[in-house]
N, C-alpha and C. Protein backbone atom coordinates (compact mmCIF):
# COMPACT_ATOMS: atom_id res chain seq x y z
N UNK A 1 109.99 87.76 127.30
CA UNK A 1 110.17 89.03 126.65
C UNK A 1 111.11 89.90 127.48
N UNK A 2 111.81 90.49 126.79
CA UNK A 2 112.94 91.25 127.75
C UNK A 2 112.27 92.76 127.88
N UNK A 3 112.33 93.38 129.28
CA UNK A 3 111.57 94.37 130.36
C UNK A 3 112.63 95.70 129.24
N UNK A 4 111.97 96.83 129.53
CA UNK A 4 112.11 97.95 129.36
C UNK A 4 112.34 98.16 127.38
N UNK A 5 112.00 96.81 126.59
CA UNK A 5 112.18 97.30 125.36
C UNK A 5 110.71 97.90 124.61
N UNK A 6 110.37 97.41 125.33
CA UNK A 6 108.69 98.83 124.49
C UNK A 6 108.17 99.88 125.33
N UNK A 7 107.96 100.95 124.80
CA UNK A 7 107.59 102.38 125.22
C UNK A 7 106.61 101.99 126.57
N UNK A 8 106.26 102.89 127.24
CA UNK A 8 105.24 103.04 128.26
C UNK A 8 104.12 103.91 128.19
N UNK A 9 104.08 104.61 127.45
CA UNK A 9 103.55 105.67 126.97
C UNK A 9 102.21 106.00 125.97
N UNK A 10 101.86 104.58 125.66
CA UNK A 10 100.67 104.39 124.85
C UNK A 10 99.50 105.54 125.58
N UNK A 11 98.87 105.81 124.26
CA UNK A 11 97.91 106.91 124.81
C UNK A 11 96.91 107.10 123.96
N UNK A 12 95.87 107.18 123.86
CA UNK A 12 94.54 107.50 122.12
C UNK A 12 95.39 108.92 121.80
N UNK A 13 95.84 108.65 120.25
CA UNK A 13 95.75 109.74 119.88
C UNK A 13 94.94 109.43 118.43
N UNK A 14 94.45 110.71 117.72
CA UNK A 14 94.19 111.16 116.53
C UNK A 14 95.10 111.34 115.53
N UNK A 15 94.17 110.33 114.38
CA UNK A 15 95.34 111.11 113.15
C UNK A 15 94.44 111.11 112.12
N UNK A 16 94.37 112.25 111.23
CA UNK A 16 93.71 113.04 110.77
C UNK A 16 94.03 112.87 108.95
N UNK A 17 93.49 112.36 107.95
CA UNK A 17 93.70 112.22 106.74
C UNK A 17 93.43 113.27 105.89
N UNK A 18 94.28 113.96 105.49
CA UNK A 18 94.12 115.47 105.07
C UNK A 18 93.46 114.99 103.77
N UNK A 19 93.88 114.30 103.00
CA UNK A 19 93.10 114.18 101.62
C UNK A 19 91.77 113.97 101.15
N UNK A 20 90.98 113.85 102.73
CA UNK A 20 89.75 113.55 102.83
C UNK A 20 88.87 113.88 104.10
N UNK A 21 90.20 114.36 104.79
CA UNK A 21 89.20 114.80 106.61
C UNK A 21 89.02 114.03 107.28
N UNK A 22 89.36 112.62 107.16
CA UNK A 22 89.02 111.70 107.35
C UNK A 22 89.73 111.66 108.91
N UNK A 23 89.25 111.20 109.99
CA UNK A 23 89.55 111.30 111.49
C UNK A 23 89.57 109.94 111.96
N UNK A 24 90.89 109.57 112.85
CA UNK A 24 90.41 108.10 113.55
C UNK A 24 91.04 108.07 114.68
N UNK A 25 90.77 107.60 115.57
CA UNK A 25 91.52 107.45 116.73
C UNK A 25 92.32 106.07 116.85
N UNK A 26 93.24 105.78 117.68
CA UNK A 26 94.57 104.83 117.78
C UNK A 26 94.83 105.05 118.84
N UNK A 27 95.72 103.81 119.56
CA UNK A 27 96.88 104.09 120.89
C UNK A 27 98.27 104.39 120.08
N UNK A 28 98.76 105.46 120.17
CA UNK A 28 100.43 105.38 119.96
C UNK A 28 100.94 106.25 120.73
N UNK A 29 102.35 106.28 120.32
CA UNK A 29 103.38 106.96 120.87
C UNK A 29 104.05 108.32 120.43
N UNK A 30 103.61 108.36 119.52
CA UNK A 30 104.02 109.15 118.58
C UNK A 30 103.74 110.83 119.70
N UNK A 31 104.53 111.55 119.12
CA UNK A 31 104.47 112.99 119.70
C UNK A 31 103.63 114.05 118.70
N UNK A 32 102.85 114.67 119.40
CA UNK A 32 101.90 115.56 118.63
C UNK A 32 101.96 117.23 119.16
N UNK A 33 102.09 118.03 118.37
CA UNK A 33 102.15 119.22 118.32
C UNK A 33 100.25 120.25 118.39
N UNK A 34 99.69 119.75 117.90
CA UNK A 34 98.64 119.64 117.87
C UNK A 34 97.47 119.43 118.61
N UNK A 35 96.41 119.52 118.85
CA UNK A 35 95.21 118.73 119.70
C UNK A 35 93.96 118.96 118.96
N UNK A 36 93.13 118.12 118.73
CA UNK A 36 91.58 118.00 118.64
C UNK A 36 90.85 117.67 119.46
N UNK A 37 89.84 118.25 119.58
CA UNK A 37 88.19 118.01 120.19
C UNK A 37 87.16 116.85 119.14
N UNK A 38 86.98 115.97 120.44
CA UNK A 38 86.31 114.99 119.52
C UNK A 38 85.42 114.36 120.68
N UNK A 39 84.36 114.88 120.53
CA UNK A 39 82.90 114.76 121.62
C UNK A 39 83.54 114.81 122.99
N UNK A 40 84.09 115.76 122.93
CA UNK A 40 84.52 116.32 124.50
C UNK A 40 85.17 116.02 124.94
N UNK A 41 86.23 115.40 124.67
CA UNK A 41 87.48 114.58 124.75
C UNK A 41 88.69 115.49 123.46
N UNK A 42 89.92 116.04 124.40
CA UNK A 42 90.98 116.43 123.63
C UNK A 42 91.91 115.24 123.57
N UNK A 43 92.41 114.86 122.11
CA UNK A 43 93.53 113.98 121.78
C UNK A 43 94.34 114.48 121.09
N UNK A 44 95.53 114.29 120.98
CA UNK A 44 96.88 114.81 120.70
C UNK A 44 96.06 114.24 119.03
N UNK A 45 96.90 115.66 117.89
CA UNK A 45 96.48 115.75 116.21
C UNK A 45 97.39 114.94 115.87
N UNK A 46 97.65 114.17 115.22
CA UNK A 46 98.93 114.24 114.11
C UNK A 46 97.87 113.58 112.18
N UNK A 47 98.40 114.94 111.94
CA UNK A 47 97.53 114.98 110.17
C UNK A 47 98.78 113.94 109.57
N UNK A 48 97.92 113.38 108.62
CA UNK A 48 98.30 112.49 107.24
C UNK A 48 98.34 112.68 106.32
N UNK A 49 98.95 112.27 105.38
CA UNK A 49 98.62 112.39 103.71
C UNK A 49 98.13 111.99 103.37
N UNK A 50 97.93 110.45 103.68
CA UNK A 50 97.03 109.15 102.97
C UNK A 50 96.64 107.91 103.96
N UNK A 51 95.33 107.36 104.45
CA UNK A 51 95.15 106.53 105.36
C UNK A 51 94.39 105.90 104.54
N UNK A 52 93.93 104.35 105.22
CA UNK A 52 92.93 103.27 104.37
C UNK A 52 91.67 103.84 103.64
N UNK A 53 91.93 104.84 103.84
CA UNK A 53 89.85 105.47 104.12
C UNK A 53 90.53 106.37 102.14
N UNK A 54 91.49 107.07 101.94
CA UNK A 54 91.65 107.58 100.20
C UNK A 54 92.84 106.93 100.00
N UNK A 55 93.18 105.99 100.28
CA UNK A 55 94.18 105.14 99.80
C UNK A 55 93.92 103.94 98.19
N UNK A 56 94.22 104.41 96.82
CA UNK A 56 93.48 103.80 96.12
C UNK A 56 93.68 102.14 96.22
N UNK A 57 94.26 101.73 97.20
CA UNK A 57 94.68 99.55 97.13
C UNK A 57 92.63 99.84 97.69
N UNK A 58 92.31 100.75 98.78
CA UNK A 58 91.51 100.30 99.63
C UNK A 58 90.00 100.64 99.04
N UNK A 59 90.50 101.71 98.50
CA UNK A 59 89.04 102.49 98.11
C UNK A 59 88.47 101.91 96.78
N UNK A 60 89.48 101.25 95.60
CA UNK A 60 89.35 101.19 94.49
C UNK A 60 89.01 101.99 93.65
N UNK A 61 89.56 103.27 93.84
CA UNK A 61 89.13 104.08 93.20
C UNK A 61 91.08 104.79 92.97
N UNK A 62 91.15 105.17 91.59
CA UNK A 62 93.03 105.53 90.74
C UNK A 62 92.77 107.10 91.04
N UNK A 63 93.23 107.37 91.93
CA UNK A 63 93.43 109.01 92.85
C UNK A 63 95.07 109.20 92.31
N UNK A 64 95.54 110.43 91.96
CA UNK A 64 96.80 110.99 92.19
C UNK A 64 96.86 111.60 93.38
N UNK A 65 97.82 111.99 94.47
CA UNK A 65 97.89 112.47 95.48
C UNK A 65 99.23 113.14 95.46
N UNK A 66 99.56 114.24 95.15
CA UNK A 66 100.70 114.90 94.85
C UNK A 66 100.55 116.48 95.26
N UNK A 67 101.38 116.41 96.56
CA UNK A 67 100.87 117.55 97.29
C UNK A 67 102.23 118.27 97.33
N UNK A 68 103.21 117.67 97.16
CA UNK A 68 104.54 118.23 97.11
C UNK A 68 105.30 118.99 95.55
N UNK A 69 103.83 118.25 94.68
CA UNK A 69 104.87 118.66 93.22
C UNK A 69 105.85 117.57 92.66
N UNK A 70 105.81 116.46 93.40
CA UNK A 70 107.06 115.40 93.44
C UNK A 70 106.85 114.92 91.97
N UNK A 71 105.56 114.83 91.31
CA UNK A 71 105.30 113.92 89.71
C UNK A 71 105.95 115.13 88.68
N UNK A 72 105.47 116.20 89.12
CA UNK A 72 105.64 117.47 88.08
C UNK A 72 107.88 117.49 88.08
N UNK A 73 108.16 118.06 89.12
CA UNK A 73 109.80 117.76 89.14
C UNK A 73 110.45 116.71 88.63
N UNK A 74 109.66 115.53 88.84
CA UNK A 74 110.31 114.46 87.85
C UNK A 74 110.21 114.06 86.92
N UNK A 75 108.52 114.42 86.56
CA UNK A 75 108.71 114.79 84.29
C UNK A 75 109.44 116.22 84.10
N UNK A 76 109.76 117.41 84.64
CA UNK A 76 110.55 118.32 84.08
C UNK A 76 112.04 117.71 83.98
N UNK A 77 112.51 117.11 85.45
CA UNK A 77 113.73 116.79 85.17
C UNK A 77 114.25 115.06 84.23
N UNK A 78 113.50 114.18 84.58
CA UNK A 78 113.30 112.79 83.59
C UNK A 78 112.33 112.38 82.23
N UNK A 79 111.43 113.34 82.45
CA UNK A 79 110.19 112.91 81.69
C UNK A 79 110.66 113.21 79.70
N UNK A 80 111.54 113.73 79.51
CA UNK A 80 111.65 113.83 78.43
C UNK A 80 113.31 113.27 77.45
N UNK A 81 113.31 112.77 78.05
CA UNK A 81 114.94 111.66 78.26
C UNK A 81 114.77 111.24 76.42
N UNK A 82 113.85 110.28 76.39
CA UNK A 82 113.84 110.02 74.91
C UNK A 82 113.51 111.07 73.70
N UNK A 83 112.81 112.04 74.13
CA UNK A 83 112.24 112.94 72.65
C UNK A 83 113.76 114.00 72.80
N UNK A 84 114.67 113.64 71.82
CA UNK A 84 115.90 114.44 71.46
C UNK A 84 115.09 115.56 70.13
């Protein structure tokens, strides 16, 4: 394996599933703005949109998740193409 091509920096952080609260801890790299308390232990935040835990492949359960408006902008601007 060739030296200096992966980070050094692994560390537990948190990432946080907004669609459900849902909390887990991980090693990454990633940079966090953020911090949580989690039984007395601070780990760097970084929030989500969607993790395994309200993800419908995982949960089996047909969720919309549209936090941006992204479905609504694209039936105003595509959604009516055929009805002239």
């Amino acid at each position: 394996m060739k030296k200096g091509v992966h980070p050094e920096n692994y560390r537990p952080v948190a990432f946080k599933d907004m669609s459900n609260e849902d909390v887990f801890i991980t090693r990454s790299t990633i940079n966090a703005k953020e911090s949580i308390d989690i039984d007395g232990v601070t780990y760097p935040l970084v929030k989500i949109e969607i993790s395994n835990t309200s993800h419908p492949f995982y949960t089996g359960k047909s969720k919309l998740v549209d936090t941006a408006g992204r479905v609504d902008k694209f039936m105003n601007r595509y959604g009516n193409r055929n009805k002239k």
